[in-house]
Protein backbone atom coordinates (compact mmCIF):
# COMPACT_ATOMS: atom_id res chain seq x y z
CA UNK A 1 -11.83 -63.85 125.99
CA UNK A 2 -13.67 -66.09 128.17
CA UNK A 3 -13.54 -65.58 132.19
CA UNK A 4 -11.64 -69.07 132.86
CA UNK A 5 -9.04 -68.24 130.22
CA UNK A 6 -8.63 -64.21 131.44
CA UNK A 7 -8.66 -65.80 135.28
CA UNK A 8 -6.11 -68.61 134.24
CA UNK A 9 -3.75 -65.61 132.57
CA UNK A 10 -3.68 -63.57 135.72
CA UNK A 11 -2.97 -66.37 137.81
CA UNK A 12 -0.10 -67.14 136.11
CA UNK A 13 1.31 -63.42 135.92
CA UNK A 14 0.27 -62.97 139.31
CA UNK A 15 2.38 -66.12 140.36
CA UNK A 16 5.71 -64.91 139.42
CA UNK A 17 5.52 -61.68 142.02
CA UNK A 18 8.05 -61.19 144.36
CA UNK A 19 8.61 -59.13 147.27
CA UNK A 20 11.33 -57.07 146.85
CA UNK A 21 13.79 -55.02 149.50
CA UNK A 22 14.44 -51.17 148.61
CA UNK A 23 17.61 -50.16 149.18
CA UNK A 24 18.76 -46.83 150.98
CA UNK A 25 18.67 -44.64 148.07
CA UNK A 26 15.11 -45.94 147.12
CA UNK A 27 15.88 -48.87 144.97
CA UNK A 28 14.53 -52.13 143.91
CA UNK A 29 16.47 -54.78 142.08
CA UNK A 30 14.33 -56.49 139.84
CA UNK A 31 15.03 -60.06 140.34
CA UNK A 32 17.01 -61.73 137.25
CA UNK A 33 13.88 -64.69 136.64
CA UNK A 34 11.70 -61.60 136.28
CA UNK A 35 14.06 -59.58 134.28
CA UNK A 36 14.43 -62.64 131.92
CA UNK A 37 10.85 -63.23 131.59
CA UNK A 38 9.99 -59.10 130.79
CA UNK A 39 13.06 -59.30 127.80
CA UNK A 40 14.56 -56.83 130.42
CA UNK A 41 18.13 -55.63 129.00
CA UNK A 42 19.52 -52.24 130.32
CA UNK A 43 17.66 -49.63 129.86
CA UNK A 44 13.96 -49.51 130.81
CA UNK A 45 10.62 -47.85 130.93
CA UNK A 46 8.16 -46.92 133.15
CA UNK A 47 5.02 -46.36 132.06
CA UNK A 48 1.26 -45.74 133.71
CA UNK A 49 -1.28 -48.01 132.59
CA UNK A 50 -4.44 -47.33 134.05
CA UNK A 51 -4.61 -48.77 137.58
CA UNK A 52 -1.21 -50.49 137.09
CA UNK A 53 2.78 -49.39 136.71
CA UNK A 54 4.47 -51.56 133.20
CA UNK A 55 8.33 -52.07 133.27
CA UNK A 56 9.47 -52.44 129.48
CA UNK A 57 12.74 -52.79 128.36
CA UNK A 58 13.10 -49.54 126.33
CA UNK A 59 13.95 -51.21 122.89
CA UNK A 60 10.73 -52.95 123.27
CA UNK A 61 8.56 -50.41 123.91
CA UNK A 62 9.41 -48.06 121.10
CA UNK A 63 9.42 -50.49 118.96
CA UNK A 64 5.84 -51.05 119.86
CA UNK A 65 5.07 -47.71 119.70
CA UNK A 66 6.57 -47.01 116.21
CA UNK A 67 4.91 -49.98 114.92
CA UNK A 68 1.09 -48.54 116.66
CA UNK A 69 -1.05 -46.19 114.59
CA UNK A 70 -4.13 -44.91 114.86
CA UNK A 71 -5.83 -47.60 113.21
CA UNK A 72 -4.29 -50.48 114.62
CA UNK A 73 -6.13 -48.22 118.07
CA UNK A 74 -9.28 -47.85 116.44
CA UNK A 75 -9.48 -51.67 115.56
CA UNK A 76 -8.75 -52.97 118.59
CA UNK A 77 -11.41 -50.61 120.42
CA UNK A 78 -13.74 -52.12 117.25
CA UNK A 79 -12.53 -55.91 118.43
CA UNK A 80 -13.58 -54.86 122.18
CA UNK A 81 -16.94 -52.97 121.29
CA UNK A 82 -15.98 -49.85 121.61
């Protein structure tokens, strides 16, 4: 992907943060544009990723992951040089 088009990308992900209050018991509510734009339903999912925390609404994600094998993996590490 070319720099302009990777720096164009984060600037518009970066655009929608938000600062967010945490409530007394350690809480965030994720505001509603944000939960709209992430396909956020009821139940979600933290995961790690890398240097970075992903919020997926559960559905999604293991959907992704029963649809990921090893060689779908292996390709895109091919596509990226690896």
């Amino acid at each position: 992907m070319p720099l302009s088009d990777a720096k164009d990308l984060q600037r518009f992900f970066n655009s929608r943060a938000r600062e967010v209050q945490v409530d007394k018991q350690s809480r965030i509510l994720i505001p509603q544009t944000l939960r709209d734009f992430a396909g956020l339903k009821k139940d979600i999912v933290i995961i790690g990723a890398s240097v970075r925390a992903e919020i997926w609404d559960r559905e999604r994600w293991e959907k992704l992951n029963d649809e990921m094998t090893a060689a779908d993996a292996q390709a895109l590490l091919k596509k990226m040089g690896f």
